[in-house]
C-alpha atoms as a PDB file:
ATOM      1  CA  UNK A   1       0.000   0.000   0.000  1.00  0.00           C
ATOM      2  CA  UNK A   2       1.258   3.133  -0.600  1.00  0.00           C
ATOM      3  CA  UNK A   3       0.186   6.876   1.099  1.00  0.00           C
ATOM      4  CA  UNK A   4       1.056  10.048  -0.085  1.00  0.00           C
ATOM      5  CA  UNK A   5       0.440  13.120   2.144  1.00  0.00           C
ATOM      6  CA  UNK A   6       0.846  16.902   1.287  1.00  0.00           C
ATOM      7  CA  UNK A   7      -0.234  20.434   2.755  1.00  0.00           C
ATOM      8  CA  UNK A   8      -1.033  22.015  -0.499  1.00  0.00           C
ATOM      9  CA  UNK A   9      -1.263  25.624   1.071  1.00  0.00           C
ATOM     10  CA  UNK A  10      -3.572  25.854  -1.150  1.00  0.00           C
ATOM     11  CA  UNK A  11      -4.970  23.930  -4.451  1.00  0.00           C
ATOM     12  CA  UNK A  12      -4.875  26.376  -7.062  1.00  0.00           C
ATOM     13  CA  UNK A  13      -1.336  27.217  -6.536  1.00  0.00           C
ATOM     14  CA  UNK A  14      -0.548  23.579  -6.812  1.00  0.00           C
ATOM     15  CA  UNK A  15      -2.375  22.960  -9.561  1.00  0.00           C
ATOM     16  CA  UNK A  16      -0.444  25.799 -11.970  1.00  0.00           C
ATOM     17  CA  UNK A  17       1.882  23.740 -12.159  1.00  0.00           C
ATOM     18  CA  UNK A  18      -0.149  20.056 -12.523  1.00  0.00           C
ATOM     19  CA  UNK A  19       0.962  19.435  -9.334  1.00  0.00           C
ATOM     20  CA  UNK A  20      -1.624  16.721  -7.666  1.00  0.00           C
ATOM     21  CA  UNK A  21      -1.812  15.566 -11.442  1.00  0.00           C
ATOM     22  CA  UNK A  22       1.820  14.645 -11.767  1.00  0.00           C
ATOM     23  CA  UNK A  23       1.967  13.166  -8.043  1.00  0.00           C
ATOM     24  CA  UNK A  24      -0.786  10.656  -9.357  1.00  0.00           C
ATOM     25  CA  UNK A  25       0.924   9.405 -12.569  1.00  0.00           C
ATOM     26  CA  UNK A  26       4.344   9.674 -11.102  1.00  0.00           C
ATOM     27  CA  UNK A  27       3.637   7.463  -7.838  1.00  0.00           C
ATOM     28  CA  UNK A  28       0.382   5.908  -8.021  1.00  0.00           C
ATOM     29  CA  UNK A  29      -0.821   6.029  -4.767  1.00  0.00           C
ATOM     30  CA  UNK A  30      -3.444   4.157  -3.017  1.00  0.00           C
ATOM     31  CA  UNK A  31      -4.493   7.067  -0.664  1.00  0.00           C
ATOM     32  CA  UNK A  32      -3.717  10.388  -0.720  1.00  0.00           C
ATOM     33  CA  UNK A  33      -4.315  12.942   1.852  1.00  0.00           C
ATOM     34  CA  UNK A  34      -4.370  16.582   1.514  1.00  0.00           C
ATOM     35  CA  UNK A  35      -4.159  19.507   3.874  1.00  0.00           C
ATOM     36  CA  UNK A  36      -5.011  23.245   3.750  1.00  0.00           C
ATOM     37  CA  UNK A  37      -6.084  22.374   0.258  1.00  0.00           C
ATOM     38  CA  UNK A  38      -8.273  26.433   0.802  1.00  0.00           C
ATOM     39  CA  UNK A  39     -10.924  25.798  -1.589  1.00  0.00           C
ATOM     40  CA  UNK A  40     -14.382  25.155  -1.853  1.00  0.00           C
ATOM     41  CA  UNK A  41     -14.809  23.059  -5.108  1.00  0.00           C
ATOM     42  CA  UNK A  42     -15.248  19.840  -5.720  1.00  0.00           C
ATOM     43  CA  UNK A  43     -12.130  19.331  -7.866  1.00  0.00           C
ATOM     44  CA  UNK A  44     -10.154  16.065  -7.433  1.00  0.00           C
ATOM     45  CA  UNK A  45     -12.492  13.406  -9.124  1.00  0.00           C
ATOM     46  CA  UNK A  46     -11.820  13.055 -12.436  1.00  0.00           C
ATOM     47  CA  UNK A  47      -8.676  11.034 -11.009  1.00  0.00           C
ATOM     48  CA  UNK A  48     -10.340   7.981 -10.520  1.00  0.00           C
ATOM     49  CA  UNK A  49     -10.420   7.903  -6.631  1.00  0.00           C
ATOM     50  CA  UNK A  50     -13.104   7.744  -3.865  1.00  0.00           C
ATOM     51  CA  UNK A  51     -12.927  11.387  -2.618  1.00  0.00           C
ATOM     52  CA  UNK A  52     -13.949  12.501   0.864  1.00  0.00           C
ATOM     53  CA  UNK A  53     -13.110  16.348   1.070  1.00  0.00           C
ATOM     54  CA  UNK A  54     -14.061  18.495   4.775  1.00  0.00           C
ATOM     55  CA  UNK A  55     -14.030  22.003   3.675  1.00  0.00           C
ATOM     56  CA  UNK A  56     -13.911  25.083   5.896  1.00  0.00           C
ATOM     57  CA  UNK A  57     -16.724  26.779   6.557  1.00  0.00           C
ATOM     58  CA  UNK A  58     -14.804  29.910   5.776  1.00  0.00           C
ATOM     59  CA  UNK A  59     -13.842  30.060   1.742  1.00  0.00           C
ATOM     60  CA  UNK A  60     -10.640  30.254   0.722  1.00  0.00           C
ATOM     61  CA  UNK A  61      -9.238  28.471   4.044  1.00  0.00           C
ATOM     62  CA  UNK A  62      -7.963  25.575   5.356  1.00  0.00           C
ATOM     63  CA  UNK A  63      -9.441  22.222   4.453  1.00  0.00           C
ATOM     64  CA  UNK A  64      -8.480  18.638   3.931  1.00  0.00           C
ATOM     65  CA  UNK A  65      -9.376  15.855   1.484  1.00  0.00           C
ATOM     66  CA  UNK A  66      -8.824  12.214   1.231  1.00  0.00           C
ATOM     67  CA  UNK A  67      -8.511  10.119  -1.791  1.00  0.00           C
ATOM     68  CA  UNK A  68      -8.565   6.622  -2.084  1.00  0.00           C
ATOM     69  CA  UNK A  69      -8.788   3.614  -4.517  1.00  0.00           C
ATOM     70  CA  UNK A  70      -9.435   1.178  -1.418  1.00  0.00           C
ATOM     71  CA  UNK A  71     -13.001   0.441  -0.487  1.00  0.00           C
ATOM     72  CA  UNK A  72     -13.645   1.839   2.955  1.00  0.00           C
ATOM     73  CA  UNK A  73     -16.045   1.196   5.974  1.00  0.00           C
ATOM     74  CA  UNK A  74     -17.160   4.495   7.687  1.00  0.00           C
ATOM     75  CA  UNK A  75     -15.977   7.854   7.055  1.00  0.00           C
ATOM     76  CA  UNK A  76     -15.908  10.709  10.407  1.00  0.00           C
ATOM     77  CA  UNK A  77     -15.663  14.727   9.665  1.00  0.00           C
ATOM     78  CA  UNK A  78     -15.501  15.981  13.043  1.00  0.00           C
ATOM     79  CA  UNK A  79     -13.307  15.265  16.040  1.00  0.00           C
ATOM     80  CA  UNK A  80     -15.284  16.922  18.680  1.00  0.00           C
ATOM     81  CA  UNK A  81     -13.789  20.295  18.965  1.00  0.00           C
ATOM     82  CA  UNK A  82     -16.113  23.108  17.105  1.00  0.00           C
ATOM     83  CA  UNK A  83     -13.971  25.656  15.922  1.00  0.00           C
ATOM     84  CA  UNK A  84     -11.378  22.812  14.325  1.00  0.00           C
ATOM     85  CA  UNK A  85     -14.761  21.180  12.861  1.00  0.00           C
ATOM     86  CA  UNK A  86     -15.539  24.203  11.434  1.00  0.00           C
ATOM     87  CA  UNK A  87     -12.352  24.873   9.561  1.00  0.00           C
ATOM     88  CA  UNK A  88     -12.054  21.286   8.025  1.00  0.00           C
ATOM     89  CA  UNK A  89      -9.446  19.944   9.786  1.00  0.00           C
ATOM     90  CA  UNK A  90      -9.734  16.536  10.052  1.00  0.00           C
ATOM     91  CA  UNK A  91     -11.300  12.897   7.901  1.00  0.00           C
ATOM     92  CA  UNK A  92     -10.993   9.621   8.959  1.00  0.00           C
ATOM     93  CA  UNK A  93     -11.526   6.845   7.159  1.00  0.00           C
ATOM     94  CA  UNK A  94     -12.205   3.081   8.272  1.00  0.00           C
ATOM     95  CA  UNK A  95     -10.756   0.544   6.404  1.00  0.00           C
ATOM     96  CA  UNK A  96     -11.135  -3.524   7.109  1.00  0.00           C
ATOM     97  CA  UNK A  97      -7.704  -3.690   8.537  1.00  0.00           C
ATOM     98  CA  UNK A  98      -6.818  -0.006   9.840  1.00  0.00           C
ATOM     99  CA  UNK A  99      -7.789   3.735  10.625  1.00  0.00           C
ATOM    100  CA  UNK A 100      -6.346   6.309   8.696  1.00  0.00           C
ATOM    101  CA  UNK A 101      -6.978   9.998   9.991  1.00  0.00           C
ATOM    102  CA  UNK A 102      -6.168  13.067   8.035  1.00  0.00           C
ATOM    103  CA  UNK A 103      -5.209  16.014   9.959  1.00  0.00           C
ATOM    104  CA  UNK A 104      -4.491  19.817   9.852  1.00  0.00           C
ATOM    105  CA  UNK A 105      -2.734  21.118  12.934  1.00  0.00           C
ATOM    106  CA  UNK A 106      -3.607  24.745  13.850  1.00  0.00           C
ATOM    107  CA  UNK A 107      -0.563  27.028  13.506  1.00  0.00           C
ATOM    108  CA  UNK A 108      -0.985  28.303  16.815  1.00  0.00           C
ATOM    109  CA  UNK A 109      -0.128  32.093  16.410  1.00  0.00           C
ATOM    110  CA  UNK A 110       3.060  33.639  15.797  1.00  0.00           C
ATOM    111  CA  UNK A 111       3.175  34.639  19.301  1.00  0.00           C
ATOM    112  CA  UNK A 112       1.714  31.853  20.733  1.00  0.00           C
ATOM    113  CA  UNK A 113      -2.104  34.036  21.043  1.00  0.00           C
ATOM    114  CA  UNK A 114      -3.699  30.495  19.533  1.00  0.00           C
ATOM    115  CA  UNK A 115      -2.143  27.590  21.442  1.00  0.00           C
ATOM    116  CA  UNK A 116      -4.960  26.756  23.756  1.00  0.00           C
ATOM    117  CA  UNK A 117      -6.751  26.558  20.476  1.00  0.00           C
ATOM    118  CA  UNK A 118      -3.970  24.203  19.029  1.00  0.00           C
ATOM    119  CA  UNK A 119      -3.112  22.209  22.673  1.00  0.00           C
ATOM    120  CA  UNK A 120      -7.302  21.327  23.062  1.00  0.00           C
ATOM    121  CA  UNK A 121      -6.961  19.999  18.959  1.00  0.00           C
ATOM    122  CA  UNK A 122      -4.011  18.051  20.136  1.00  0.00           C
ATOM    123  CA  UNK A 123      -5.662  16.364  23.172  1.00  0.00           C
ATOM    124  CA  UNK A 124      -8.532  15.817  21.411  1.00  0.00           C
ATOM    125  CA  UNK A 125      -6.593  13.733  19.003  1.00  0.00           C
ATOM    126  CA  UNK A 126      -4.950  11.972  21.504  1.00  0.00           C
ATOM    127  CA  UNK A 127      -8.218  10.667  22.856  1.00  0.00           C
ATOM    128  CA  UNK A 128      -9.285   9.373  19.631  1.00  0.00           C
ATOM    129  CA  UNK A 129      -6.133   7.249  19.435  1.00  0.00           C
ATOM    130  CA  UNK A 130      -6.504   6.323  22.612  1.00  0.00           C
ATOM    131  CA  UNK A 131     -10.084   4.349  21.705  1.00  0.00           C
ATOM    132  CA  UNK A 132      -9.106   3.436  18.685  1.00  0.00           C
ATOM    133  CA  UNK A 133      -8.267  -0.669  17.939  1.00  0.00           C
ATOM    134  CA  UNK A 134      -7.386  -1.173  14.946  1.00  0.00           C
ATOM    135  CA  UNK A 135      -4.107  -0.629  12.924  1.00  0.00           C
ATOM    136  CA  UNK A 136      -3.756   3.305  12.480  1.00  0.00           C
ATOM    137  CA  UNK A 137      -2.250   5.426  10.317  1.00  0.00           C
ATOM    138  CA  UNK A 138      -2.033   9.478  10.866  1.00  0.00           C
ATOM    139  CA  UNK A 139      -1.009  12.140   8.353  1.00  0.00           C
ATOM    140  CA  UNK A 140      -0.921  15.445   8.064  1.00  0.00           C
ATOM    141  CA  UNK A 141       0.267  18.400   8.866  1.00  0.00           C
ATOM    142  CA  UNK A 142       1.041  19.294  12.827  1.00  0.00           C
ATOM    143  CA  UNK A 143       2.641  22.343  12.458  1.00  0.00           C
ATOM    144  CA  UNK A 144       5.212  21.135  15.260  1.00  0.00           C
ATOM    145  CA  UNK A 145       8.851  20.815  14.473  1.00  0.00           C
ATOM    146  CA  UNK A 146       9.420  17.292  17.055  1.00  0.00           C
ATOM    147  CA  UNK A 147      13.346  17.404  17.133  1.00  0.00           C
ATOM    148  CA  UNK A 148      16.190  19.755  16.085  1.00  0.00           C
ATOM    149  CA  UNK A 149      16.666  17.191  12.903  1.00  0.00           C
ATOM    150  CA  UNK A 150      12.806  18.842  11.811  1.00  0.00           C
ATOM    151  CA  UNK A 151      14.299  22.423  12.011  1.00  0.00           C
ATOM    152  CA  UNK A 152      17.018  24.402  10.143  1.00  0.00           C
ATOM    153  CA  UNK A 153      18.050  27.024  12.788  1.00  0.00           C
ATOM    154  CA  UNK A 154      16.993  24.979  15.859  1.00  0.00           C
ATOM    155  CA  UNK A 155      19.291  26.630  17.990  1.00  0.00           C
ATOM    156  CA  UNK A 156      17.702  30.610  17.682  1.00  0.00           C
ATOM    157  CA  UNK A 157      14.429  28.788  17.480  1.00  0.00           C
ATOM    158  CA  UNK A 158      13.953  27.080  21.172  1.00  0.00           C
ATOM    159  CA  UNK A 159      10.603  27.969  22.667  1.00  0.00           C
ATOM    160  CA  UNK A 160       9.235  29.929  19.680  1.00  0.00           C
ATOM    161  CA  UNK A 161       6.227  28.773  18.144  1.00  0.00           C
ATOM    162  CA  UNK A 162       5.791  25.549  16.515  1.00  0.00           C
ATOM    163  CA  UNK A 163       9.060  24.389  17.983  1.00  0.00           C
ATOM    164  CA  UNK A 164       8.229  25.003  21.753  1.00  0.00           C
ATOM    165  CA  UNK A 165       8.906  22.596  24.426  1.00  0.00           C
ATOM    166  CA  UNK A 166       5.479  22.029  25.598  1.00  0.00           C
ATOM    167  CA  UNK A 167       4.409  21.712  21.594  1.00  0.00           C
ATOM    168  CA  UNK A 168       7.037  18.964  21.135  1.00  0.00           C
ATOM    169  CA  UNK A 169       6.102  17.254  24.753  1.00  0.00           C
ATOM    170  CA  UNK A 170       2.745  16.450  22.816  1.00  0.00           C
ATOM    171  CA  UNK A 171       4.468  14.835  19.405  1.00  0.00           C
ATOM    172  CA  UNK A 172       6.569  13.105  22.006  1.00  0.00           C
ATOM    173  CA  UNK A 173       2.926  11.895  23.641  1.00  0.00           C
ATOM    174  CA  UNK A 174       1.286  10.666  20.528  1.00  0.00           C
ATOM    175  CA  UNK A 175       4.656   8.332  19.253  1.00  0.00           C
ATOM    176  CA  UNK A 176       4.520   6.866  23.176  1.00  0.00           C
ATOM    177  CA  UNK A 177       1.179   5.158  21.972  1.00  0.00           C
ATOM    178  CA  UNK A 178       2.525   3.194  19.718  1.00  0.00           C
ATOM    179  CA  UNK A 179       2.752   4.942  16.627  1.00  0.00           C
ATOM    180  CA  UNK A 180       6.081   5.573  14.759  1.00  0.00           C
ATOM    181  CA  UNK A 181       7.244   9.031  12.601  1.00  0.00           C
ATOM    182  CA  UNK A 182       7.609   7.179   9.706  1.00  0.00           C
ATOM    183  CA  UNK A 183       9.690   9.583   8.078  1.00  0.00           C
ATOM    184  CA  UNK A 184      12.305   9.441  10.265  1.00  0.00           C
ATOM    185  CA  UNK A 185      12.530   6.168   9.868  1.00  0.00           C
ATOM    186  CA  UNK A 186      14.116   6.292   7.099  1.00  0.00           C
ATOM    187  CA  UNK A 187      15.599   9.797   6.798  1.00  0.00           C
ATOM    188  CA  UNK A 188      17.742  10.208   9.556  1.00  0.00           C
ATOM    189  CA  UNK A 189      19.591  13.562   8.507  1.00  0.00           C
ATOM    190  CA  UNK A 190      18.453  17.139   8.557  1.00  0.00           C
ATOM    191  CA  UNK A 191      17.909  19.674   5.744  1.00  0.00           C
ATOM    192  CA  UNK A 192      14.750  17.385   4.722  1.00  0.00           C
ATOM    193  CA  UNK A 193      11.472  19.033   6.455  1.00  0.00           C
END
């Protein structure tokens, strides 16, 4: 099976240059999840997948869309947490053998002014994997750097946003149950993000 993820920041600037398009004939992927895709359109289906798309109430802004060729059980929009609901953060999908959830991270402010916002998405999350059983599989975006390896400057970037001890405390949470940054996995050096 293979999963590709991507924040888009946006669709239309992706698709100039055929982005999604070339992604699909150039890796064939079996699911594909999409973040901050900002649109309001119904655009991905002529790609022969099953598309689920959660768009923000709020045009132009975040979103987040899943495409699949695999036949799935049960599909969930919401996590529980209005205002992330509302901006179309989230999809998870039910398969006969695992979970897959889709996710968009808040940013959390440049100042830190929305981390409450961004620690209650977080723990809301980590509920849901707490009562899920099955196999899972998360992507998305988190909008955490998790070690120094995720971060060019680290060292003039401690305890600013989206690198902040308590921010990376929570990655550190969701990999102690049981899941695994597959990315690091196999890239083990830096200047990849």
């Amino acid at each position: 099976m293979k999963i590709a993820t991507w924040n888009m920041n946006g669709y239309r600037s992706a698709e100039k240059i055929n982005a999604l398009e070339n992604l699909v004939s150039n890796n064939d992927p079996d699911i594909i999840c999409l973040q901050e895709i900002k649109m309001n359109d119904k655009l991905y289906d002529e790609l022969n997948y099953n598309t689920f798309y959660n768009f923000a109430f709020k045009k132009g802004y975040s979103g987040s869309v899943v495409m699949t060729k695999m036949k799935h059980l049960n599909v969930v929009y919401d996590i529980g947490l209005e205002r992330f609901d509302k901006e179309g953060r989230f999809l998870l999908l039910e398969f006969e053998d695992f979970v897959l959830i889709n996710i968009y991270i808040p940013h959390g402010g440049r100042n830190k002014e929305n981390h409450p916002y961004k620690f209650e998405a977080l723990d809301n999350l980590i509920k849901l994997i707490k009562g899920i059983n099955k196999n899972l599989i998360i992507c998305g975006d988190f909008n955490i750097a998790h070690t120094e390896l995720d971060l060019k400057n680290y060292k003039t970037n401690y305890n600013n946003n989206m690198f902040s001890f308590p921010e990376r405390a929570k990655i550190d949470e969701i990999l102690s149950l049981g899941l695994v940054d597959s990315f690091r996995v196999i890239e083990k050096g830096g200047d990849i993000y």
